[in-house]
C-alpha atoms as a PDB file:
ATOM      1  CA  UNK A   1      -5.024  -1.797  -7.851  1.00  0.00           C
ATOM      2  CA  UNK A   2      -2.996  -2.983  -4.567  1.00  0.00           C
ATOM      3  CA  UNK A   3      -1.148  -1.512  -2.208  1.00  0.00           C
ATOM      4  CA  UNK A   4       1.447  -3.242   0.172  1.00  0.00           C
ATOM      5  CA  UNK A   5       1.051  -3.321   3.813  1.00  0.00           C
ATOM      6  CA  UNK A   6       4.644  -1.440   3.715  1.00  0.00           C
ATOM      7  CA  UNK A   7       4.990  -1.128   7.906  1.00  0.00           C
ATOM      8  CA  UNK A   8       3.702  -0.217  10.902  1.00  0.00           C
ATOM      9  CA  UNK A   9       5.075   2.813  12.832  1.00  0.00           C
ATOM     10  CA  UNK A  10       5.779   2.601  16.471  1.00  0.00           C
ATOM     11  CA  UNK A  11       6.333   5.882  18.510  1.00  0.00           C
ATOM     12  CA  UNK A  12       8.609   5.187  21.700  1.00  0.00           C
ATOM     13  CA  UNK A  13      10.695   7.166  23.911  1.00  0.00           C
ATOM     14  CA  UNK A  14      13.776   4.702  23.382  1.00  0.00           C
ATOM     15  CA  UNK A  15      13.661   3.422  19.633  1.00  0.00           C
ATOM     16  CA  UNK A  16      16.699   1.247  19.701  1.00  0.00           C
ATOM     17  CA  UNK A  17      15.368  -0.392  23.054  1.00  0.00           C
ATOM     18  CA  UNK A  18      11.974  -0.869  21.903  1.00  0.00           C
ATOM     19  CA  UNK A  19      12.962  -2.126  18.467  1.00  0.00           C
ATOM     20  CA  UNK A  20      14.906  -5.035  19.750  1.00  0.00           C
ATOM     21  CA  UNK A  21      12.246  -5.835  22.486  1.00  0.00           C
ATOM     22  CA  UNK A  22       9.940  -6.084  19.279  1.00  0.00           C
ATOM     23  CA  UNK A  23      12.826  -7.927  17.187  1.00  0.00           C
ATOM     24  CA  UNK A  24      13.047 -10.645  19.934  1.00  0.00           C
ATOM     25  CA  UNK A  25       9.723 -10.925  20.060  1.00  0.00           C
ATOM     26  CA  UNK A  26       8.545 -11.770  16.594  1.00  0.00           C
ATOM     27  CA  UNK A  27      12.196 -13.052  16.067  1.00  0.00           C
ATOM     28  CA  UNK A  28      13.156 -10.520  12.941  1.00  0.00           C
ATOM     29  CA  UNK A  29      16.030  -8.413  12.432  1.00  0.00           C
ATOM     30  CA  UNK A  30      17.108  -4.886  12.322  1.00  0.00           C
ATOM     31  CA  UNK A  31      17.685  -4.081   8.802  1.00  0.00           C
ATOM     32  CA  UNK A  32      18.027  -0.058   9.446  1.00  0.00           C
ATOM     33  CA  UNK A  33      19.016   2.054  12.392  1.00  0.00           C
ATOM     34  CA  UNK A  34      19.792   6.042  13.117  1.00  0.00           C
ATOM     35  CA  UNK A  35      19.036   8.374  15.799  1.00  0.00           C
ATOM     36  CA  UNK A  36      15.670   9.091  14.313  1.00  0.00           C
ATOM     37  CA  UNK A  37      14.484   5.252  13.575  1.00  0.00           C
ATOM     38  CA  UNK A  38      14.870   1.888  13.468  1.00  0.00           C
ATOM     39  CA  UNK A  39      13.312  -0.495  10.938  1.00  0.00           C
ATOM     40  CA  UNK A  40      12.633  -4.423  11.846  1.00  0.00           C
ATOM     41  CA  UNK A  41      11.036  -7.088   9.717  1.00  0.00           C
ATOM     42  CA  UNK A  42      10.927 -10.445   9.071  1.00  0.00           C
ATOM     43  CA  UNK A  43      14.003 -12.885   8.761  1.00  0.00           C
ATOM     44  CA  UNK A  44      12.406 -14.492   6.204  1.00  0.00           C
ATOM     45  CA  UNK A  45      11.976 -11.088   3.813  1.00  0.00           C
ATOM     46  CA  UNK A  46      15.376  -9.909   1.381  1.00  0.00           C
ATOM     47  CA  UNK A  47      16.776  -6.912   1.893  1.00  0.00           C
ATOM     48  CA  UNK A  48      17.401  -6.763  -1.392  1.00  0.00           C
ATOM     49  CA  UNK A  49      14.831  -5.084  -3.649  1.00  0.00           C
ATOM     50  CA  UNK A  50      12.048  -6.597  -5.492  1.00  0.00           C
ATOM     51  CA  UNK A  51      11.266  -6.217  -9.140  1.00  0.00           C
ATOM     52  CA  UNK A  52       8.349  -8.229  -9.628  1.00  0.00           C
ATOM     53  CA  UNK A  53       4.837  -6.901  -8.217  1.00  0.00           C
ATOM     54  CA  UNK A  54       3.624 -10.201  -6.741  1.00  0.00           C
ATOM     55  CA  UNK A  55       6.365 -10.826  -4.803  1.00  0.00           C
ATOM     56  CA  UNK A  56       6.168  -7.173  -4.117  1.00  0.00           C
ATOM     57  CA  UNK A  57       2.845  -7.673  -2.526  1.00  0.00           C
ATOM     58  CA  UNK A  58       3.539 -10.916  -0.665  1.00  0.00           C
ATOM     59  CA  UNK A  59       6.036  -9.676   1.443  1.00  0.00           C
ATOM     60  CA  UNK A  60       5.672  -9.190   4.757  1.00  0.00           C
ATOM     61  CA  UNK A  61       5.637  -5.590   6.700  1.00  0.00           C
ATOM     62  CA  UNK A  62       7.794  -4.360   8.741  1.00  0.00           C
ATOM     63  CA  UNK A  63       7.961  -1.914  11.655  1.00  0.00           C
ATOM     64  CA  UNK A  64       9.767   1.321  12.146  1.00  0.00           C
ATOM     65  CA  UNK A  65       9.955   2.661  15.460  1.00  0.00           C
ATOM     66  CA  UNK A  66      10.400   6.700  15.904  1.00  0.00           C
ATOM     67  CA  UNK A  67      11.361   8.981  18.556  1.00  0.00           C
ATOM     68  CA  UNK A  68       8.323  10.899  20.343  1.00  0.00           C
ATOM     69  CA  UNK A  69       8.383  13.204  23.012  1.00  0.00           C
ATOM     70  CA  UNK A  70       5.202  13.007  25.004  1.00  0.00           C
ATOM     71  CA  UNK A  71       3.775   9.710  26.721  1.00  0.00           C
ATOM     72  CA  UNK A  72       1.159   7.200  26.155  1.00  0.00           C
ATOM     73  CA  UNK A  73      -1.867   9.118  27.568  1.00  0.00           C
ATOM     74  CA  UNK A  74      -5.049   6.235  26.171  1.00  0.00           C
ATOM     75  CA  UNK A  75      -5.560   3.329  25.189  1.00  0.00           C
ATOM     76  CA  UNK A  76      -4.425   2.113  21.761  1.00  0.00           C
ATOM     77  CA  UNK A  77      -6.638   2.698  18.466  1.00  0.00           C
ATOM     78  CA  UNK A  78      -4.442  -0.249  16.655  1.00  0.00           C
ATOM     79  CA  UNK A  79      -2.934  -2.891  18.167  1.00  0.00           C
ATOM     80  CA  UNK A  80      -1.039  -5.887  17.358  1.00  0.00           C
ATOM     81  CA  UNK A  81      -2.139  -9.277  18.179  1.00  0.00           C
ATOM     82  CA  UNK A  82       0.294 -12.461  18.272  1.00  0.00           C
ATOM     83  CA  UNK A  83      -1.031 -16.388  17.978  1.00  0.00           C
ATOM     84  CA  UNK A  84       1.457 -18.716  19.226  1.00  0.00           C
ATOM     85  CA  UNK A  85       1.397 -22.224  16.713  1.00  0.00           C
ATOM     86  CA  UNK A  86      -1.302 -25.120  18.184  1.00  0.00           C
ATOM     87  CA  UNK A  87       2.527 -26.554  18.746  1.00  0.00           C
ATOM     88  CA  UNK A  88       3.606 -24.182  21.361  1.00  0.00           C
ATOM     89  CA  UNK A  89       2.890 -23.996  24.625  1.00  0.00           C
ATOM     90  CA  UNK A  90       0.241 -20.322  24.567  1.00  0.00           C
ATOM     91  CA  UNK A  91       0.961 -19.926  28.425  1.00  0.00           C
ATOM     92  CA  UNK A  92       4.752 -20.367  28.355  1.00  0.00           C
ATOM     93  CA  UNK A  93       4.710 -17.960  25.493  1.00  0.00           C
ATOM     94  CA  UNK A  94       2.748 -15.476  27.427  1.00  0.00           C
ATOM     95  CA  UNK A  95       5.180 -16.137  30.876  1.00  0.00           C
ATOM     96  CA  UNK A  96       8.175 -15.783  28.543  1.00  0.00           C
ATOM     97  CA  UNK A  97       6.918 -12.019  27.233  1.00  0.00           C
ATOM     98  CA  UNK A  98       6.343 -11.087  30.562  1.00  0.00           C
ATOM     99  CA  UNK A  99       9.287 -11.807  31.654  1.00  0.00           C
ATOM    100  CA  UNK A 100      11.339  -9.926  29.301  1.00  0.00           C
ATOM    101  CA  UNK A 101       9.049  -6.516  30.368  1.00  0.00           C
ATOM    102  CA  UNK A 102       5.587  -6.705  28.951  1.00  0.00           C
ATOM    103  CA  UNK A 103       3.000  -6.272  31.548  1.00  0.00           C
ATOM    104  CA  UNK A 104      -0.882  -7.172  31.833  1.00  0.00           C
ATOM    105  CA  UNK A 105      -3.132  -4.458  30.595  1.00  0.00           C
ATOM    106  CA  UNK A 106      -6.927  -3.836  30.851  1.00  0.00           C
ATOM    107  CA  UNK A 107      -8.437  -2.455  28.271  1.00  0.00           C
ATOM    108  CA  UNK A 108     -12.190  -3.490  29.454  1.00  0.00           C
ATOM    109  CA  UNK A 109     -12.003  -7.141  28.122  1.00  0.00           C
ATOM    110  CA  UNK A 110     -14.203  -9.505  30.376  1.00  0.00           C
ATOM    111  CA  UNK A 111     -12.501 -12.458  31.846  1.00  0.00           C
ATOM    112  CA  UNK A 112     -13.850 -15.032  30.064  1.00  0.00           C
ATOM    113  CA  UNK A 113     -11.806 -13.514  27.183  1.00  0.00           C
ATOM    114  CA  UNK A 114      -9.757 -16.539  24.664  1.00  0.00           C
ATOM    115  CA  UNK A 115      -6.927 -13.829  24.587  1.00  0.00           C
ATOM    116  CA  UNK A 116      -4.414 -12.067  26.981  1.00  0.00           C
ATOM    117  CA  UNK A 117      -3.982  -8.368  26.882  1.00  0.00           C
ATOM    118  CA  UNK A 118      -0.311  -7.215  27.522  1.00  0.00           C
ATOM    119  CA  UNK A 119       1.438  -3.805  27.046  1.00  0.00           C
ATOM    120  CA  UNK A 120       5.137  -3.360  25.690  1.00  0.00           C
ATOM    121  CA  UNK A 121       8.122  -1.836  27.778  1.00  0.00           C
ATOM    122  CA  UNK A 122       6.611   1.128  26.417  1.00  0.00           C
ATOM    123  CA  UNK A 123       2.764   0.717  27.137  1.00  0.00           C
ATOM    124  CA  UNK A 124       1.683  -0.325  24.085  1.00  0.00           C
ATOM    125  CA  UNK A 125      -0.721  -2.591  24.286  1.00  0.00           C
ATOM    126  CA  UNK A 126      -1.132  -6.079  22.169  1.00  0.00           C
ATOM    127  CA  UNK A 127      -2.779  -9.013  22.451  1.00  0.00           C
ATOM    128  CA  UNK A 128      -1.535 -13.058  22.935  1.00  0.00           C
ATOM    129  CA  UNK A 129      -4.385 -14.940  20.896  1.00  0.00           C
ATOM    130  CA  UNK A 130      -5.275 -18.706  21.485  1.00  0.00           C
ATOM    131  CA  UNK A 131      -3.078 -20.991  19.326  1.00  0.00           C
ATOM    132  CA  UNK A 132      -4.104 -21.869  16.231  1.00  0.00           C
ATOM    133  CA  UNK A 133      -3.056 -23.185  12.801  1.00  0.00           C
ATOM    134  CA  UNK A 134      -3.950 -20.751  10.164  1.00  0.00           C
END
């Protein structure tokens, strides 16, 4: 038996606003939006629906982001973490997302760490890995 990694759900003050932050930042598309949520994934997935298992189970996740009330009080229990291609440029990428409103975040890493720790617009944090190929 398998299960599919269907999405990850994002809680945020300002869904539509955090979405597309997210969108940009991965580079995949809204594919659903209400009051009440917004759903990104990849480019590369169909919208259209699936019939065969394995293909089922190799597509991607998504995320859906949902309206909460109350702030970010701690520190994450999941978090996402990005790896720029050995092609790109890791610092540029990391310049680029802070530009566009993610911040630096501590989380207790040392500072010999291989990875940066950023937040979202929203405080959530994730992390920029080293570049790699796999």
């Amino acid at each position: 038996m398998a299960l599919r990694w269907y999405t990850t759900v994002i809680d945020a003050h300002d869904i539509a606003t955090l979405s597309r932050w997210w969108a940009q930042t991965l580079d995949w598309q809204i594919v659903y939006e209400d009051d009440e949520e917004v759903a990104i994934i990849p480019k590369w997935v169909a919208e259209d629906r699936i019939g065969d298992l394995a293909e089922w189970l190799r597509s991607g996740p998504g995320m859906v982001f949902v309206p909460v009330p109350e702030g970010k009080a701690v520190k994450n229990r999941l978090h996402i973490d990005l790896a720029p291609h050995k092609s790109q440029d890791r610092d540029a990428e990391v310049a680029a997302l802070l530009e566009r409103g993610a911040t630096h975040a501590d989380v207790g890493q040392s500072d010999d760490v291989t990875w940066t720790v950023l937040a979202d617009p929203e405080g959530n944090e994730f992390c920029v890995l080293s570049a790699r190929d796999r």
